[in-house]
C-alpha atoms as a PDB file:
ATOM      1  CA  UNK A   1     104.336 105.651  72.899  1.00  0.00           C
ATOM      2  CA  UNK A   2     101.774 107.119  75.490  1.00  0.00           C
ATOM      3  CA  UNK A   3     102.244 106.003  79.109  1.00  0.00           C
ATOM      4  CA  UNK A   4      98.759 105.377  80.414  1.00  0.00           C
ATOM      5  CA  UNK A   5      98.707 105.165  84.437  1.00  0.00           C
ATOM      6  CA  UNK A   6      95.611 105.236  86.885  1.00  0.00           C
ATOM      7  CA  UNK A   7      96.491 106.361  89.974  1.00  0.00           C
ATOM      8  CA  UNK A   8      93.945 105.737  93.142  1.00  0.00           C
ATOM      9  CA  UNK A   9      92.964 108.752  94.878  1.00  0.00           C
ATOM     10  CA  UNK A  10      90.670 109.598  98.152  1.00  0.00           C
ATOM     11  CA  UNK A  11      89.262 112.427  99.470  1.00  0.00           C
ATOM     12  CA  UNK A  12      91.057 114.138 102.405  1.00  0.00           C
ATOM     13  CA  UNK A  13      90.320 117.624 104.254  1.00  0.00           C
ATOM     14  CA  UNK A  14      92.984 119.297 106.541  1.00  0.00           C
ATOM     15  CA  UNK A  15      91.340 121.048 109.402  1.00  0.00           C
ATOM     16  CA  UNK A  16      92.459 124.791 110.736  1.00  0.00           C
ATOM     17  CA  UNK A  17      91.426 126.484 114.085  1.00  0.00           C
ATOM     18  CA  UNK A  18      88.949 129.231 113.922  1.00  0.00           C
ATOM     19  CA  UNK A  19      90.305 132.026 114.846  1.00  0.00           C
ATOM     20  CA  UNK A  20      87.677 134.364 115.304  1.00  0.00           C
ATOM     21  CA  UNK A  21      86.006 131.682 117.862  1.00  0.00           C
ATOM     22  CA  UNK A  22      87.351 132.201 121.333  1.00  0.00           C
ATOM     23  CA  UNK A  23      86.433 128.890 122.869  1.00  0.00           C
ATOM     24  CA  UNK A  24      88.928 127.124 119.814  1.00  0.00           C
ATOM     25  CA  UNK A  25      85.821 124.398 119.412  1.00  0.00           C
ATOM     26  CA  UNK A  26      85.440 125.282 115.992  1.00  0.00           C
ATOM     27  CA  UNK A  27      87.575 124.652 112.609  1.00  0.00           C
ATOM     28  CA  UNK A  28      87.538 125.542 108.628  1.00  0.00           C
ATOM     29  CA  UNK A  29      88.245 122.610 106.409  1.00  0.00           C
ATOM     30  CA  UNK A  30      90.168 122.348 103.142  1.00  0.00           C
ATOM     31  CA  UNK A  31      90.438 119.753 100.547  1.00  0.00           C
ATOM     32  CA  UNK A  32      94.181 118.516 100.528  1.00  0.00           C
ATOM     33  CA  UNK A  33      94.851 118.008  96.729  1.00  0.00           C
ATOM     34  CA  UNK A  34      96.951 115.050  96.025  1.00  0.00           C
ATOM     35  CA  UNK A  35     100.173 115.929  93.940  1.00  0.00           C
ATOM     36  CA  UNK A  36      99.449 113.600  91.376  1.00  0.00           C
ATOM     37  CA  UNK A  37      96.858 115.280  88.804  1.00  0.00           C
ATOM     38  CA  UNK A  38      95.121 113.384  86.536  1.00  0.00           C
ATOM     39  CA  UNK A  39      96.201 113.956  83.095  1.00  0.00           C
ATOM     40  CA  UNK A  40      94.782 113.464  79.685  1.00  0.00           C
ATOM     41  CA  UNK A  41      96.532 109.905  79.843  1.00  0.00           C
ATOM     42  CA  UNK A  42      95.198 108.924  82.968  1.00  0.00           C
ATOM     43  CA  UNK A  43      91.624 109.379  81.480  1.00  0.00           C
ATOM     44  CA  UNK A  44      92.226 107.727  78.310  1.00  0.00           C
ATOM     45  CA  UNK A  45      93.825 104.987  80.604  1.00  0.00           C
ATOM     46  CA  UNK A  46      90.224 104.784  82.623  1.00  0.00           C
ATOM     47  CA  UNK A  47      88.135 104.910  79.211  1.00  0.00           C
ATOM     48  CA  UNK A  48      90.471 102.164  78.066  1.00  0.00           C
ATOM     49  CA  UNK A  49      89.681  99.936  80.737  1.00  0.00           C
ATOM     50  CA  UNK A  50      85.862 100.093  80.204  1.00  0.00           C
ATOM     51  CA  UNK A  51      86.525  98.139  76.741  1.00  0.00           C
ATOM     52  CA  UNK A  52      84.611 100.992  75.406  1.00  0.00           C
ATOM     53  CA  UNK A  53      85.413  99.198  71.920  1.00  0.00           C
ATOM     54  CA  UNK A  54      87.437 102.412  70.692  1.00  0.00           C
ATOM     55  CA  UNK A  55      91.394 102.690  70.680  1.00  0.00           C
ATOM     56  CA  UNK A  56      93.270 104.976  73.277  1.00  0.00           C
ATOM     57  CA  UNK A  57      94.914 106.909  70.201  1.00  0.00           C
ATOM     58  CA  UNK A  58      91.329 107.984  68.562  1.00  0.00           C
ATOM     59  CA  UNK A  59      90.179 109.119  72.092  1.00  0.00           C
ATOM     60  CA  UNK A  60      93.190 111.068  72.177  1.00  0.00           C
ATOM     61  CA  UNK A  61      92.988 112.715  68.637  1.00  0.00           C
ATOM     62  CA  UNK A  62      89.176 113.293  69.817  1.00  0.00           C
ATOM     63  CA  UNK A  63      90.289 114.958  72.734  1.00  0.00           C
ATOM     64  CA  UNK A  64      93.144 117.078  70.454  1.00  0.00           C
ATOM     65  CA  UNK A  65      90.468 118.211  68.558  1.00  0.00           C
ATOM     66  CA  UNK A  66      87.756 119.055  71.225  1.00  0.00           C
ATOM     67  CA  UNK A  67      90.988 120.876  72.581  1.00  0.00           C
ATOM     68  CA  UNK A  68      91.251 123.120  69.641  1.00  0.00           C
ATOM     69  CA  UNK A  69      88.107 124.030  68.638  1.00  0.00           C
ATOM     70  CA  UNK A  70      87.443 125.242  72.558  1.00  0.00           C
ATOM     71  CA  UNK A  71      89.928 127.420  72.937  1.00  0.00           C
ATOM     72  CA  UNK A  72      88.937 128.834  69.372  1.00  0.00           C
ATOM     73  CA  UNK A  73      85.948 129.452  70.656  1.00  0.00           C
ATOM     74  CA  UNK A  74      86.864 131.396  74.282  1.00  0.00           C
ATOM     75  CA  UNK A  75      89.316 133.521  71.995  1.00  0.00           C
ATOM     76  CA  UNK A  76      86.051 135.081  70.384  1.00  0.00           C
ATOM     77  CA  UNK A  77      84.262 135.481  73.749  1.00  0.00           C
ATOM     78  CA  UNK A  78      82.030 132.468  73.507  1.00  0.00           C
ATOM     79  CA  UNK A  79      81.173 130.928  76.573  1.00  0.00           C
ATOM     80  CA  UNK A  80      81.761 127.136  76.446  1.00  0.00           C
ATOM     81  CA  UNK A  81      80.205 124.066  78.271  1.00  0.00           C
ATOM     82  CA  UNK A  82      82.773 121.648  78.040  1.00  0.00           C
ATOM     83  CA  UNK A  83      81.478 117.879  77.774  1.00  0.00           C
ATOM     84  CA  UNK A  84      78.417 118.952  80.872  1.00  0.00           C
ATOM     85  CA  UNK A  85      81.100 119.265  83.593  1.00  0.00           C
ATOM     86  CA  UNK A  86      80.257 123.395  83.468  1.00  0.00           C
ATOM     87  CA  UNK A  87      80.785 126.475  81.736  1.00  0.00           C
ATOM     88  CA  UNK A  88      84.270 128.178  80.922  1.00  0.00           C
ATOM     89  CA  UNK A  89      83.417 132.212  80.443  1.00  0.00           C
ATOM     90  CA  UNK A  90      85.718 135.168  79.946  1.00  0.00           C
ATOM     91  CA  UNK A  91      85.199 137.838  82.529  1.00  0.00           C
ATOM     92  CA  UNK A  92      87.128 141.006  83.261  1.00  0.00           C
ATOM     93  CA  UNK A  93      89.597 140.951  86.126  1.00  0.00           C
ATOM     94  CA  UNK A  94      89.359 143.900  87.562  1.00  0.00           C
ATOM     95  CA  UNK A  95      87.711 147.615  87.628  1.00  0.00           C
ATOM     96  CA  UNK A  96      87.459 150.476  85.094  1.00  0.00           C
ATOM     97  CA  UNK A  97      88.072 154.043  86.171  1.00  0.00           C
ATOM     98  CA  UNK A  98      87.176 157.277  84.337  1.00  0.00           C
ATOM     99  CA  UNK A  99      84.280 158.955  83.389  1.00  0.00           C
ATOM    100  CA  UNK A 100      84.378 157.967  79.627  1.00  0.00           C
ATOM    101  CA  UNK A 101      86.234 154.763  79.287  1.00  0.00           C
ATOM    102  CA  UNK A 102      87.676 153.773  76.047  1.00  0.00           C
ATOM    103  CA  UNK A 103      88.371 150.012  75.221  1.00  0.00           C
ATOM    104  CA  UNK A 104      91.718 150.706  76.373  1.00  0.00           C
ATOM    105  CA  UNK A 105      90.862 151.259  79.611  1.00  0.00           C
ATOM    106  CA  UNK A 106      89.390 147.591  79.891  1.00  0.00           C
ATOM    107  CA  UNK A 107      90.686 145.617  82.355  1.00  0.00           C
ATOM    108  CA  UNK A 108      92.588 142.302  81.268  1.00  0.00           C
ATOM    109  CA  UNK A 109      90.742 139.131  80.971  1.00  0.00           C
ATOM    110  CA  UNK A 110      90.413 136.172  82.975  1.00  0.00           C
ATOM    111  CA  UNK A 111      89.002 132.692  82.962  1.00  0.00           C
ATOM    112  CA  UNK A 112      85.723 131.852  85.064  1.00  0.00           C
ATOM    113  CA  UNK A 113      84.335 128.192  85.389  1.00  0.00           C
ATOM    114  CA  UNK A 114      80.473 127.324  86.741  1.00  0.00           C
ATOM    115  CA  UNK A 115      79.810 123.647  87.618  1.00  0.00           C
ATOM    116  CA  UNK A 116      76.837 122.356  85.893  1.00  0.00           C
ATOM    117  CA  UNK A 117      73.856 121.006  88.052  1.00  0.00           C
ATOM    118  CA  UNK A 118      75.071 117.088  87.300  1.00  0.00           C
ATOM    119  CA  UNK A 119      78.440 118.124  88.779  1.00  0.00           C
ATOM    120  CA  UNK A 120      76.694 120.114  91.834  1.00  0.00           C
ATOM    121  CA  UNK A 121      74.131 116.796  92.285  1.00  0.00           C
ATOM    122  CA  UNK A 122      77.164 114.178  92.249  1.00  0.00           C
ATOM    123  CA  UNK A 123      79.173 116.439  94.885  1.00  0.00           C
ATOM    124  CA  UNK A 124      76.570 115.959  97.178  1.00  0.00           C
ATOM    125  CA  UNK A 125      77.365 111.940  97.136  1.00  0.00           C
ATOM    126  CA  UNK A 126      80.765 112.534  97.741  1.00  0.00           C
ATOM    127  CA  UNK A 127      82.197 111.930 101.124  1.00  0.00           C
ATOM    128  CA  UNK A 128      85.485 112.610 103.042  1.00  0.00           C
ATOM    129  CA  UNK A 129      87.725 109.483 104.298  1.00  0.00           C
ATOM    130  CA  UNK A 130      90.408 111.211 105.877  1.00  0.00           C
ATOM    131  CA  UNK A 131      90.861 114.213 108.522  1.00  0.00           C
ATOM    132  CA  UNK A 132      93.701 115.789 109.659  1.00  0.00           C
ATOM    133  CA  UNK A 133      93.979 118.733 112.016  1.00  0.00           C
ATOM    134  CA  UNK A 134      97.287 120.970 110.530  1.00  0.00           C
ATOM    135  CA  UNK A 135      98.421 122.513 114.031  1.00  0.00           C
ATOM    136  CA  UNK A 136     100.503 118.961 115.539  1.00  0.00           C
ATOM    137  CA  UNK A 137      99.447 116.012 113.287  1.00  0.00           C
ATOM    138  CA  UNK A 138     102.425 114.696 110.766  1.00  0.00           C
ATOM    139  CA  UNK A 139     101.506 115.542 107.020  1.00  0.00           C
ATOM    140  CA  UNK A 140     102.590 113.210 103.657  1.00  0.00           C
ATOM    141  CA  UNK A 141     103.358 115.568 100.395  1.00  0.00           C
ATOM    142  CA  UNK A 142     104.579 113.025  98.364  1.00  0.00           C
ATOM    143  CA  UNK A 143     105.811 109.197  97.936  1.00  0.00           C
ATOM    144  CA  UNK A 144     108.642 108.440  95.448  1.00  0.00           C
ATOM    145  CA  UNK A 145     109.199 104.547  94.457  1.00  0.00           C
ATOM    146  CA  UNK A 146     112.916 104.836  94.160  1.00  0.00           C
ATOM    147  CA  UNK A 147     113.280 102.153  92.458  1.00  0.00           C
ATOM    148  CA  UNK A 148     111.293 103.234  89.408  1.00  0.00           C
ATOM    149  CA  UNK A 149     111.819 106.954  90.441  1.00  0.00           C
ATOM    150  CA  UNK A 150     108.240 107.116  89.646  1.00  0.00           C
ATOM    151  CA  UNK A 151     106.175 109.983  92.532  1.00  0.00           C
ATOM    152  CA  UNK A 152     102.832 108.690  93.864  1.00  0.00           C
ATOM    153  CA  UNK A 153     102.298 106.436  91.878  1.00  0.00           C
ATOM    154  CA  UNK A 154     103.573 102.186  92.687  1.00  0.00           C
ATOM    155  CA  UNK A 155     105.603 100.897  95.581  1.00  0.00           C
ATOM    156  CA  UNK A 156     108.623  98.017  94.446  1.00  0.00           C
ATOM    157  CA  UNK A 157     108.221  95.259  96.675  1.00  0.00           C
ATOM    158  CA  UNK A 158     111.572  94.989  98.625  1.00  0.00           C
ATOM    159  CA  UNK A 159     112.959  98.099  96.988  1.00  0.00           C
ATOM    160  CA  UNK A 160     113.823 101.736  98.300  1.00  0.00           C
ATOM    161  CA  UNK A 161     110.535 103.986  99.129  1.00  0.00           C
ATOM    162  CA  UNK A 162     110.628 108.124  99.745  1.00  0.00           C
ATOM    163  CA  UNK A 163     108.111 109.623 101.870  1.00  0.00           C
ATOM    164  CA  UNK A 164     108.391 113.457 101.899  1.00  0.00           C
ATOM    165  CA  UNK A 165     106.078 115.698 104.131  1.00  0.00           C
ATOM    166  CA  UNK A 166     106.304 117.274 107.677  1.00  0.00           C
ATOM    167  CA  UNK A 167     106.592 116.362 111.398  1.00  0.00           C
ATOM    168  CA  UNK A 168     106.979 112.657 110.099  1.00  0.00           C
ATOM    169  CA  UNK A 169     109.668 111.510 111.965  1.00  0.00           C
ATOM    170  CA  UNK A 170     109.555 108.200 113.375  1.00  0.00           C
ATOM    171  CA  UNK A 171     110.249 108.907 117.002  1.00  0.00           C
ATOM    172  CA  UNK A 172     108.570 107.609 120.472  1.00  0.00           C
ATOM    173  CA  UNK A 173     108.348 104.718 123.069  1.00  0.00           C
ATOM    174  CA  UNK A 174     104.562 103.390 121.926  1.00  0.00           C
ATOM    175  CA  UNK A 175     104.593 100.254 120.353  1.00  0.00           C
ATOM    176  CA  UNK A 176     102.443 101.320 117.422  1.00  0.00           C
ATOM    177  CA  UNK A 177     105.249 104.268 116.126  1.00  0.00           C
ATOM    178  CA  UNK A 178     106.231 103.469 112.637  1.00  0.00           C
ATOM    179  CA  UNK A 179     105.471 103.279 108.939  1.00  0.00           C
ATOM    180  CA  UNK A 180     102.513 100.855 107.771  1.00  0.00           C
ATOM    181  CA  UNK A 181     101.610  99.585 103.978  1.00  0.00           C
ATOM    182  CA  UNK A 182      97.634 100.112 104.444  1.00  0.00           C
ATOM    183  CA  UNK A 183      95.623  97.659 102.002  1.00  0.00           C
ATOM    184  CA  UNK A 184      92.988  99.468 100.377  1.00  0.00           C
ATOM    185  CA  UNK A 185      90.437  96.512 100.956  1.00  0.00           C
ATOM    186  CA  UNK A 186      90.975  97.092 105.419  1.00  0.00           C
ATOM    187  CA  UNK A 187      92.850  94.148 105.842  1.00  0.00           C
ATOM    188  CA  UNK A 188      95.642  94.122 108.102  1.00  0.00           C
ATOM    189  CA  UNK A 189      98.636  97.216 107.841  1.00  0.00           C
ATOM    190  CA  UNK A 190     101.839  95.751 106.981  1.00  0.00           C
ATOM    191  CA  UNK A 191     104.322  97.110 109.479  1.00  0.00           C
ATOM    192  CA  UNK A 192     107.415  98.180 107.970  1.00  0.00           C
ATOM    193  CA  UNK A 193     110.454  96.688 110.218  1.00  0.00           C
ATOM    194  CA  UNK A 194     112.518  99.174 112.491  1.00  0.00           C
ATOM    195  CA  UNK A 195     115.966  98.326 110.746  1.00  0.00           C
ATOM    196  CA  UNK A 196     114.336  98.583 107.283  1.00  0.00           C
ATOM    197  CA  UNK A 197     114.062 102.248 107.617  1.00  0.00           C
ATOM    198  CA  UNK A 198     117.355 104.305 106.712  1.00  0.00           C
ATOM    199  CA  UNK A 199     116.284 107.760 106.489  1.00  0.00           C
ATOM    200  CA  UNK A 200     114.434 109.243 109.576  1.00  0.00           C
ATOM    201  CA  UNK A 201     114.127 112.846 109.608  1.00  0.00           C
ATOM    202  CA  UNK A 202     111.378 115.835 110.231  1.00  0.00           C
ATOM    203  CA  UNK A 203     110.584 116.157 106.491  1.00  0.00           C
ATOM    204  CA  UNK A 204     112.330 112.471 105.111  1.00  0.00           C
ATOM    205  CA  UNK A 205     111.211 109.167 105.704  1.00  0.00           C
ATOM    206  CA  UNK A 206     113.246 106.313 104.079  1.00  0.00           C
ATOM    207  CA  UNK A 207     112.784 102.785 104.042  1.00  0.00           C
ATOM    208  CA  UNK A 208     112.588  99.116 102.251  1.00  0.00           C
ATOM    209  CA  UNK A 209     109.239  98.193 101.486  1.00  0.00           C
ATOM    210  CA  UNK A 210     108.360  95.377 103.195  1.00  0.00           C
ATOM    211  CA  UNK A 211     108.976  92.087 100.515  1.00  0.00           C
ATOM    212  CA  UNK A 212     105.595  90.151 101.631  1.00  0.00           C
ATOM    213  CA  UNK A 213     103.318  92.855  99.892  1.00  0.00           C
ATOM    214  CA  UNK A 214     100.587  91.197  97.994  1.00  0.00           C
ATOM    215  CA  UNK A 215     101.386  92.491  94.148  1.00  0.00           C
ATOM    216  CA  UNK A 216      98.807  93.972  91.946  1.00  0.00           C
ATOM    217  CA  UNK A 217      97.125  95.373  95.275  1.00  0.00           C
ATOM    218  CA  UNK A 218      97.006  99.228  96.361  1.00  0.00           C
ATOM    219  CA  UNK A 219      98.230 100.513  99.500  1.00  0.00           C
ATOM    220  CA  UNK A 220      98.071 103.825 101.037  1.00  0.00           C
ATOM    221  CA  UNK A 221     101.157 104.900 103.352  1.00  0.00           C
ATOM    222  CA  UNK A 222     100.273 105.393 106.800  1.00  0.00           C
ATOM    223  CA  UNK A 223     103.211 107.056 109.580  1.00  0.00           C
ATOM    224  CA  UNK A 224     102.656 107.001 113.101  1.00  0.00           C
ATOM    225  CA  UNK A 225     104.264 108.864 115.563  1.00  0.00           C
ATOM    226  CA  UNK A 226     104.895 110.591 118.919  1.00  0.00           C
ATOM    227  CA  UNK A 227     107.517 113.333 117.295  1.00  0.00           C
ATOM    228  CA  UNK A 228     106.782 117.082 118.134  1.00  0.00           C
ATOM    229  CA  UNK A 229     110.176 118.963 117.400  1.00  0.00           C
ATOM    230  CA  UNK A 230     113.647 118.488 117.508  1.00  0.00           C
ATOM    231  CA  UNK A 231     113.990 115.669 120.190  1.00  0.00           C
ATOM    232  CA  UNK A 232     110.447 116.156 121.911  1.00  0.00           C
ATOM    233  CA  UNK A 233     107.669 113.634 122.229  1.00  0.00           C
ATOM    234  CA  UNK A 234     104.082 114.072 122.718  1.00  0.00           C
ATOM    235  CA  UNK A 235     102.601 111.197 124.861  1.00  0.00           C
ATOM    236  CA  UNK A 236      99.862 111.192 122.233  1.00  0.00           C
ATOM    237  CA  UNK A 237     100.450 108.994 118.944  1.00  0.00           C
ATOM    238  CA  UNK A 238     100.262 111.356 116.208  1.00  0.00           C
ATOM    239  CA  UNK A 239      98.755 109.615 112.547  1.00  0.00           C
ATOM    240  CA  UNK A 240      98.889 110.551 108.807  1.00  0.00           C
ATOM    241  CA  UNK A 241      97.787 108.589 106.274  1.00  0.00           C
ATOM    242  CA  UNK A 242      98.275 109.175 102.238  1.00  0.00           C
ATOM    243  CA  UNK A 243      95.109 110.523 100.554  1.00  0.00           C
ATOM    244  CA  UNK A 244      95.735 108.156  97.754  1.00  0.00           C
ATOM    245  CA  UNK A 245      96.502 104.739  96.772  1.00  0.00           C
ATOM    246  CA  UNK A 246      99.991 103.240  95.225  1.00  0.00           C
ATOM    247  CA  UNK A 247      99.948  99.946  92.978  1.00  0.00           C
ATOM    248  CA  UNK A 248     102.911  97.214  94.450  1.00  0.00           C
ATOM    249  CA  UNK A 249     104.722  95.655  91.778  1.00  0.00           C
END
C-alpha cells in the first residue's frame, strides 16, 4: 500500500558575508532546501486531495508511464519538455581536444534543465519568510517525531521530539531562551517547559512535546537562544525557526 504524506514547506534563505566588500554591509543569499523532498507520493497525495475524481493508483501508473517513455526519449537525444515545468536536454560535459576528433574523443554526457516562461513568471510571486545569517545564528537540519520515528514530518502530542542542527543549545539568562511549537496560523508559540527537555547539546535538542497542542494543526519548531560555544553566551538572543511545517497528532 502507498503511503501518501503532504508535508508543509516555506521558503527560507541563509545569508553569507561578502567577502570581496570591505565595509561587511553586504551578503549573498541561498535557498536552504528542506530535507524532506517531495516525492511522487506526496504529489499524488496533493492531486488526491483536490477530488480530482481520478484514483491515486491511475495517477501513479500515469506517472510510471510518462516516466518511461521520457527517459526513452533523452536516451535518443531528444530534448523533452516535461508536463510545461521546462526542458530536460543532453549536453556534453566537458571539452574536446585534437585537431581531428573522432566520436571517441566526445566528452561524456550530462543532463541540462531550462525553466519554461510559466515557471520563470510564477517565481517572480514567490516570496521569502525566513532569514538567517550563517556566521552566529543557531541552524535546524532536521526534526524526528520519535515516537513514530517519522523525520520532518508530524510531532506526537506528549511524546519524544529530535531536533538536530547547529549552535542550538538551549543556554542563557533571558527569559525568552527555549524551544517554541509555532502555529502556522500566528497565534501564540507554545513554550516547551524547561524540565521537559532531556537532551541539550550544540547539535541535539531533546524534549516532550508539549500535551496541549491543538491536533490536526501544523507547527513549525522555533529555538531560541543566547549559546555561542562551549559555555559562552552572547547577550544577544539568537533565533532559528524550521523552514517547514509538522502535522500534531
Amino acid at each position: 500500500m502507498m503511503n501518501f504524506q503532504i508535508p508543509e514547506h516555506r521558503v527560507s534563505m541563509v545569508l553569507y558575508k561578502n567577502r570581496f566588500d570591505k565595509t561587511g554591509e553586504s551578503f549573498y543569499g541561498r535557498v536552504h532546501r528542506s530535507n524532506k523532498t517531495l516525492s511522487l507520493e506526496n504529489l499524488i497525495s496533493l492531486i488526491d486531495e483536490r477530488d480530482t475524481g481520478i484514483s491515486a493508483h491511475l495517477v501513479q501508473h500515469s506517472a510510471q508511464l510518462l516516466h518511461e517513455e521520457i527517459m526513452r526519449q533523452l536516451r535518443q537525444g531528444k530534448a523533452v519538455n516535461v508536463l510545461g515545468i521546462g526542458t530536460f536536454y543532453l549536453a556534453a560535459d566537458g571539452i574536446v581536444k585534437g585537431k581531428n576528433p573522432t566520436p571517441a574523443d566526445a566528452p561524456p554526457l550530462c543532463l541540462r534543465f531550462t525553466p519554461s516562461a510559466e515557471v520563470n513568471k510564477s517565481l517572480k510571486k514567490l516570496s521569502v519568510s525566513l532569514v538567517v545569517q550563517s556566521q552566529h545564528d543557531p541552524q535546524i537540519d532536521a526534526v524526528r517525531d520519535l515516537f513514530s520515528q517519522k523525520d520532518n514530518e508530524i510531532i506526537t502530542c506528549g511524546k519524544s521530539l529530535r531536533v538536530s542542527g547547529n549552535r542550538i543549545r538551549i543556554l542563557g539568562t533571558l527569559e525568552d531562551c527555549g524551544v517554541y511549537c509555532v502555529p502556522q496560523d500566528g497565534s501564540e508559540p507554545i513554550k516547551v517547559k524547561e524540565e521537559h527537555i532531556f537532551t541539550n547539546t550544540p547539535s541535539l535538542v531533546e524534549f516532550f512535546v508539549p500535551a496541549e497542542l491543538e491536533k490536526d494543526t501544523q507547527y513549525a519548531i522555533r529555538i531560541c537562544t543566547q549559546f555561542s560555544s562551549g559555555k559562552i553566551t552572547v547577550k544577544e538572543l539568537r533565533t532559528t525557526e524550521t523552514d517547514f511545517y509538522l502535522k500534531a497528532v
